[in-house]
N, C-alpha and C. Protein backbone atom coordinates (compact mmCIF):
# COMPACT_ATOMS: atom_id res chain seq x y z
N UNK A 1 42.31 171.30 41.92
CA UNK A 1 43.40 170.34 41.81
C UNK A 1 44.53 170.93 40.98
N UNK A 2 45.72 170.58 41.56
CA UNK A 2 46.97 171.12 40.35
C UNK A 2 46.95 170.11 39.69
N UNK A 3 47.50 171.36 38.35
CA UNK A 3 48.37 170.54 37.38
C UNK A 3 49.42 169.41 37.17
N UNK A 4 49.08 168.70 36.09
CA UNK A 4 49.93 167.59 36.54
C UNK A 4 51.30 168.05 35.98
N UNK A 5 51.56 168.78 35.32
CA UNK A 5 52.96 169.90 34.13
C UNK A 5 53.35 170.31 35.18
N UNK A 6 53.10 170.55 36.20
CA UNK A 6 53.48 171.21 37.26
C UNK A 6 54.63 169.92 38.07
N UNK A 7 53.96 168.96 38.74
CA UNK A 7 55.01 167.68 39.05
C UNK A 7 55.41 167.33 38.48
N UNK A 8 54.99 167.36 36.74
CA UNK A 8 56.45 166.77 35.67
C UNK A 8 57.39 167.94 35.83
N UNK A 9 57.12 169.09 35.83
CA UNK A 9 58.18 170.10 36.21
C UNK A 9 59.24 170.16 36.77
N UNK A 10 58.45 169.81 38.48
CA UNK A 10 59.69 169.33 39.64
C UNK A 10 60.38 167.88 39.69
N UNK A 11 59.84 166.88 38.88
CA UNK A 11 60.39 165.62 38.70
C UNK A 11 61.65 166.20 37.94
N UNK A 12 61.53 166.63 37.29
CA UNK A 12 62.56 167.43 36.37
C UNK A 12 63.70 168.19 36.54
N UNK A 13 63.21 168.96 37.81
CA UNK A 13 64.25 169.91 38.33
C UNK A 13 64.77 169.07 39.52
N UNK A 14 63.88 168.10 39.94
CA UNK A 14 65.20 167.64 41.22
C UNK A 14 66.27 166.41 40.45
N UNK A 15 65.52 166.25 38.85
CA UNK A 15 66.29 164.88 38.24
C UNK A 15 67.99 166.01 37.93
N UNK A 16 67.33 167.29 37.92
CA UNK A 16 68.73 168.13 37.25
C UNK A 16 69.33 168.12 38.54
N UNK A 17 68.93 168.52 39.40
CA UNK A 17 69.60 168.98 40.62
C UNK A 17 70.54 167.73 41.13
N UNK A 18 70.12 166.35 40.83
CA UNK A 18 70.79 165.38 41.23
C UNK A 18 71.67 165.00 40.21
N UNK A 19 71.62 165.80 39.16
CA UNK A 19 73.31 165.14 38.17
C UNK A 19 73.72 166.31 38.32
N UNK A 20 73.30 167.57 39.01
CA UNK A 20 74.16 168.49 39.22
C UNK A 20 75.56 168.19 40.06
N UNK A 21 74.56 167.55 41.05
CA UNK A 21 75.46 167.13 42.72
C UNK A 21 75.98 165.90 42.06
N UNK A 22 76.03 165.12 41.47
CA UNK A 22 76.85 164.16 40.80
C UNK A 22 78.46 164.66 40.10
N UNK A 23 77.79 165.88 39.13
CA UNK A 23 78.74 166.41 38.51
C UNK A 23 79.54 167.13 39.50
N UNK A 24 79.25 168.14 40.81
CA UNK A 24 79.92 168.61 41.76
C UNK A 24 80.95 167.75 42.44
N UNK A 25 80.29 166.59 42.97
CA UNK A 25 81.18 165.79 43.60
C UNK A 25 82.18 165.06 43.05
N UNK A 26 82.17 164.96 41.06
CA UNK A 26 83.54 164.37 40.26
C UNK A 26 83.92 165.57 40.38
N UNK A 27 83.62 166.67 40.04
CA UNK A 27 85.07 167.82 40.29
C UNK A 27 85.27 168.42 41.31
N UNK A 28 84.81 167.91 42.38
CA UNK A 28 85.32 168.57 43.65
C UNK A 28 86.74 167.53 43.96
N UNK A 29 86.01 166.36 44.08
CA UNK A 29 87.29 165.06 43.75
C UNK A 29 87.93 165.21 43.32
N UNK A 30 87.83 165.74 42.06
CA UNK A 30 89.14 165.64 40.62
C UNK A 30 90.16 167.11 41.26
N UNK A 31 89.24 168.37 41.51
CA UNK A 31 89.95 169.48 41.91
C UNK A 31 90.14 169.84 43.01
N UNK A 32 89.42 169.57 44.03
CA UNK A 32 89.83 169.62 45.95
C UNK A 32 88.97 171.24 46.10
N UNK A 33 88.20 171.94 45.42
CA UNK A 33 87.56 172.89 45.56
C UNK A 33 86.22 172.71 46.02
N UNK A 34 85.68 173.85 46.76
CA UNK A 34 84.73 173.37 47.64
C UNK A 34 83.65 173.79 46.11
N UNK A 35 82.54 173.77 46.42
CA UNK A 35 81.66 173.79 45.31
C UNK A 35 80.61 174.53 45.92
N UNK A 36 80.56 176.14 45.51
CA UNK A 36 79.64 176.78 46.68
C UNK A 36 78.77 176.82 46.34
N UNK A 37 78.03 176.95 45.25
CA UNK A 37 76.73 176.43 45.06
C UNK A 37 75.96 175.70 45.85
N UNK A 38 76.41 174.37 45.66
CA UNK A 38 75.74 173.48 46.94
C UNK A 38 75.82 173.46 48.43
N UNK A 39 77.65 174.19 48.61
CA UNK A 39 77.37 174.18 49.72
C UNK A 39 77.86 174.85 50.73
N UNK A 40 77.86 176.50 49.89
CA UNK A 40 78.24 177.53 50.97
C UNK A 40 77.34 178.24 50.92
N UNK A 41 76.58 179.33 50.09
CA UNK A 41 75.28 179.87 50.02
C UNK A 41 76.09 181.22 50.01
N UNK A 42 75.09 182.25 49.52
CA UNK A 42 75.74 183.39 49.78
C UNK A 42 76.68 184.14 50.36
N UNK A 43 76.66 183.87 51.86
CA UNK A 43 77.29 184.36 52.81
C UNK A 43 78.73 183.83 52.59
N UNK A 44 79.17 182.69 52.19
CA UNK A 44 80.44 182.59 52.16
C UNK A 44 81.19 182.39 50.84
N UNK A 45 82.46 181.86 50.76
CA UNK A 45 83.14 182.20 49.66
C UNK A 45 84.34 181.06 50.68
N UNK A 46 84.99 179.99 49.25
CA UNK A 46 85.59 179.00 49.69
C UNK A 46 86.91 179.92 50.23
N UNK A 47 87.43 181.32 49.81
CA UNK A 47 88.70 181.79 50.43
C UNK A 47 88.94 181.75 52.42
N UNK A 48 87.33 181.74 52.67
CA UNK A 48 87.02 182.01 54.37
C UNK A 48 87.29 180.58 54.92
N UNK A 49 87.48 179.31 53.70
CA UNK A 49 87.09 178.35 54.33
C UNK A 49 88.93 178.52 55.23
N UNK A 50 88.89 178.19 57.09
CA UNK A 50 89.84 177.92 57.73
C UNK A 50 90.37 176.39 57.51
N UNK A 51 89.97 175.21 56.88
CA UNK A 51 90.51 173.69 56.13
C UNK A 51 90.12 173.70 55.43
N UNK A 52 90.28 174.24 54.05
CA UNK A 52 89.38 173.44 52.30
C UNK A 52 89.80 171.89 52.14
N UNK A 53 91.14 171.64 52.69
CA UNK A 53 90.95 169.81 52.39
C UNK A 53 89.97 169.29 53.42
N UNK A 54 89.75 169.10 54.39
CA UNK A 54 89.28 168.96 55.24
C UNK A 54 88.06 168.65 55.13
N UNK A 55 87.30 170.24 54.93
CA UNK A 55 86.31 170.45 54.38
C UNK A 55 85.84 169.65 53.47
N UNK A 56 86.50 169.82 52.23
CA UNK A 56 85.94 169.08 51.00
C UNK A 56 85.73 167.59 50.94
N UNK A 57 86.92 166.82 51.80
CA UNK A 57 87.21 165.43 52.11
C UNK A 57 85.64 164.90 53.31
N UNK A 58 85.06 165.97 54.05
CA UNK A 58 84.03 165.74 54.63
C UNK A 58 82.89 165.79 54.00
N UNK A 59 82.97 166.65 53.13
CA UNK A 59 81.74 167.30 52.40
C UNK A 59 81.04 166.40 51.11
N UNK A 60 82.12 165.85 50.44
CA UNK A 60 82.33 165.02 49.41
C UNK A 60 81.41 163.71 49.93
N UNK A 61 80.96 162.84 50.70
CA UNK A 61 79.90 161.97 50.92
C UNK A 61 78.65 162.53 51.13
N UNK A 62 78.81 163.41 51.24
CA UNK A 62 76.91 164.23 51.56
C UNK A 62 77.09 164.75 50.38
N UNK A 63 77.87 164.94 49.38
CA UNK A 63 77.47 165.57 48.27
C UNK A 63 76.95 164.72 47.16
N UNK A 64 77.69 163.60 47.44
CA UNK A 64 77.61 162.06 46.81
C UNK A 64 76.23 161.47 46.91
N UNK A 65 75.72 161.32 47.89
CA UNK A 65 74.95 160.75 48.99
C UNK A 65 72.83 161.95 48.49
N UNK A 66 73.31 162.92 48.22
CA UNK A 66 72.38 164.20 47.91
C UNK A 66 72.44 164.06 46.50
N UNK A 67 73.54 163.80 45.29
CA UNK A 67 73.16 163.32 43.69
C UNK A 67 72.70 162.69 43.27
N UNK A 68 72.89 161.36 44.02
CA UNK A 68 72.29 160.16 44.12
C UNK A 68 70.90 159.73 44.60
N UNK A 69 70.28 160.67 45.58
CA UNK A 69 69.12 160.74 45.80
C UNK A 69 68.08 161.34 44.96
N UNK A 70 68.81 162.61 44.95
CA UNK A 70 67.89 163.53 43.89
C UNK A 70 68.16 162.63 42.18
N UNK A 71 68.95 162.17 42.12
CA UNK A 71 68.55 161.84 40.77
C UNK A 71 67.48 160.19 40.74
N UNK A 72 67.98 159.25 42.08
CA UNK A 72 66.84 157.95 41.92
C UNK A 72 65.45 158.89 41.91
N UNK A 73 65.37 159.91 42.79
CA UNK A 73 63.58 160.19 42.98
C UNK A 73 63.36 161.17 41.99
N UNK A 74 64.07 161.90 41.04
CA UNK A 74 63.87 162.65 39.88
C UNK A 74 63.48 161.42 38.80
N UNK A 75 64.32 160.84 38.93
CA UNK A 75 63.80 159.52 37.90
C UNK A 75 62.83 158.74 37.80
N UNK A 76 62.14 158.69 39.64
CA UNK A 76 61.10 157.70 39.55
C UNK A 76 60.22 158.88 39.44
N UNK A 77 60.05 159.83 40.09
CA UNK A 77 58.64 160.79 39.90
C UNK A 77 59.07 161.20 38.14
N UNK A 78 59.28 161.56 37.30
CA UNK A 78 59.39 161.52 35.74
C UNK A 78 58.67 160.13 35.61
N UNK A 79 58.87 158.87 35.66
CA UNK A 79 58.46 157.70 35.36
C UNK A 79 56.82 158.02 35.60
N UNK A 80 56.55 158.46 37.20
CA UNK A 80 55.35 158.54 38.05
C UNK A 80 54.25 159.69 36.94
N UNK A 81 55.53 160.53 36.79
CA UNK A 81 54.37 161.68 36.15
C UNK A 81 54.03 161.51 34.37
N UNK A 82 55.00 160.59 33.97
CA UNK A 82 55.33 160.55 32.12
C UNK A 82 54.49 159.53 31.63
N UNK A 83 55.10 158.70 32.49
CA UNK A 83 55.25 157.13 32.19
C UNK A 83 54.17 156.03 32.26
N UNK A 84 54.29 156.10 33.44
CA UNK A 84 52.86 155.61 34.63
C UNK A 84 52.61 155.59 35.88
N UNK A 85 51.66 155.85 36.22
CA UNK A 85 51.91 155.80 37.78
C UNK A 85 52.32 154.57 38.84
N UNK A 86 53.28 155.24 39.27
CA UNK A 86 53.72 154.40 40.34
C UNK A 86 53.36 154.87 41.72
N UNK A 87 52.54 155.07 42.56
CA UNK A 87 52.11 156.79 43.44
C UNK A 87 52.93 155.90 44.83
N UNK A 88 52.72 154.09 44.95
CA UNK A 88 53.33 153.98 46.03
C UNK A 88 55.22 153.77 46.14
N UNK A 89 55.85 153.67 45.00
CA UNK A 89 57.38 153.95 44.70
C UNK A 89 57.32 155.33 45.01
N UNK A 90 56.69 156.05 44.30
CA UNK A 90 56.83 157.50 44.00
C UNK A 90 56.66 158.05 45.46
N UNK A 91 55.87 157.66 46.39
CA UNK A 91 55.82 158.35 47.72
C UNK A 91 57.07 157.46 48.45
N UNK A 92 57.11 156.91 48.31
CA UNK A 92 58.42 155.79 48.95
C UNK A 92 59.87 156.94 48.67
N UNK A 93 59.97 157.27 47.38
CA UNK A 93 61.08 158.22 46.63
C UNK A 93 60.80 159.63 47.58
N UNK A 94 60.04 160.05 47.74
CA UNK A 94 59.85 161.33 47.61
C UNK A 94 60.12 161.18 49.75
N UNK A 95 59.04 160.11 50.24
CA UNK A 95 60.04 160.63 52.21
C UNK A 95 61.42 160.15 51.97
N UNK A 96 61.98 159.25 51.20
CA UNK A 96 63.76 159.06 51.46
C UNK A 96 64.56 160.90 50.61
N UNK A 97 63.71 160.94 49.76
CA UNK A 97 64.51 162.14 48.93
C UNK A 97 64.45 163.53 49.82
N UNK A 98 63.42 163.53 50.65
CA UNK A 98 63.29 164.55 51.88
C UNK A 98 63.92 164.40 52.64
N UNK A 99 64.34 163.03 53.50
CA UNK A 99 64.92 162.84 54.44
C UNK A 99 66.50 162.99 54.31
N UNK A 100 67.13 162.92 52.76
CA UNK A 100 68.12 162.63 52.50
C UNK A 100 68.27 164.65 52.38
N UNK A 101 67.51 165.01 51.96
CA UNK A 101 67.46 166.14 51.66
C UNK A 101 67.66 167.40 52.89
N UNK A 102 66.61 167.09 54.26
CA UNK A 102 66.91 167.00 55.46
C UNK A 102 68.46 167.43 56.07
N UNK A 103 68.72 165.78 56.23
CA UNK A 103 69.59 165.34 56.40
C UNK A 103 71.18 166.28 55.85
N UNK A 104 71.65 166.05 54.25
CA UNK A 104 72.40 166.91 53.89
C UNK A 104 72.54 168.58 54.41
N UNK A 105 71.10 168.67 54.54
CA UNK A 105 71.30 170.73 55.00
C UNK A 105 71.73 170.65 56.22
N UNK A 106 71.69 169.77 57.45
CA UNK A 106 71.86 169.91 58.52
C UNK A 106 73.50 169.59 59.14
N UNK A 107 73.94 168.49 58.42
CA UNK A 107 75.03 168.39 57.92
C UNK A 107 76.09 169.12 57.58
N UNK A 108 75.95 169.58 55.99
CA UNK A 108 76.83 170.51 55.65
C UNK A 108 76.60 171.77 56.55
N UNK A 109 75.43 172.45 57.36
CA UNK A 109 75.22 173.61 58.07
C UNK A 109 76.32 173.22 58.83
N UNK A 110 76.39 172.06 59.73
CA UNK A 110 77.38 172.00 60.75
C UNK A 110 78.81 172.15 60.36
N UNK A 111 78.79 171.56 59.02
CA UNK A 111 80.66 171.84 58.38
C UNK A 111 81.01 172.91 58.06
N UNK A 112 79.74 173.94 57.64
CA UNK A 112 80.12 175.28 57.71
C UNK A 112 80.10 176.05 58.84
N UNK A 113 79.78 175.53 59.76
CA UNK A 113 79.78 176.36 60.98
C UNK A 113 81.35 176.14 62.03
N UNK A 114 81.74 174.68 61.64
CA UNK A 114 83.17 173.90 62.26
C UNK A 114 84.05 174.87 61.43
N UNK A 115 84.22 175.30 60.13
CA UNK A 115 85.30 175.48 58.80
C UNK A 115 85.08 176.93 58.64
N UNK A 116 84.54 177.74 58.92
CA UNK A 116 84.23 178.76 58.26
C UNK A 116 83.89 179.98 59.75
């Protein structure tokens, strides 16, 4: 059986990952810059993007939409793993935080494939 330090771990890292994408999407807003971290990946660089408003004005609800997820199911699995168990919230969190998760890569793949 694993460790349970191990799922407080990742409760942890997707609770960061979702005020990351929180924090991305106020300064992508505030500055109109794409934010490649989340959502160009190696291969590109926002100078290739052919619309950065465009882009960003599309991109900006899946980025919204992906902070917000990762941080409700970072929060409830921390609760699940700290706190107490919740295993049927916590599995409830964890297919929407996949699906949302899913969802966003397939998404932004397509805006980088339209923009770039």
């Amino acid at each position: 059986m694993m460790d349970d330090s191990v799922f407080g771990f990742v409760s942890v890292l997707v609770f960061g990952c979702g005020i990351y994408g929180l924090y991305a999407y106020i300064k992508m807003k505030k500055d109109g810059h794409i934010n490649e971290t989340l959502l160009l990946g190696k291969n590109y660089m926002e100078h290739m993007c052919k619309d950065r408003e465009t882009f960003v004005k599309k991109a900006l609800p899946a980025v919204l939409v992906f902070g917000i997820a990762a941080t409700v199911y970072g929060t409830i699995d921390m609760i699940h793993c700290f706190v107490a168990p919740i295993p049927v919230i916590d599995y409830i969190g964890l297919a929407v935080f996949i699906i949302t998760l899913v969802w966003y890569m397939v998404y932004t793949s397509k805006l980088k494939k339209k923009y770039f």
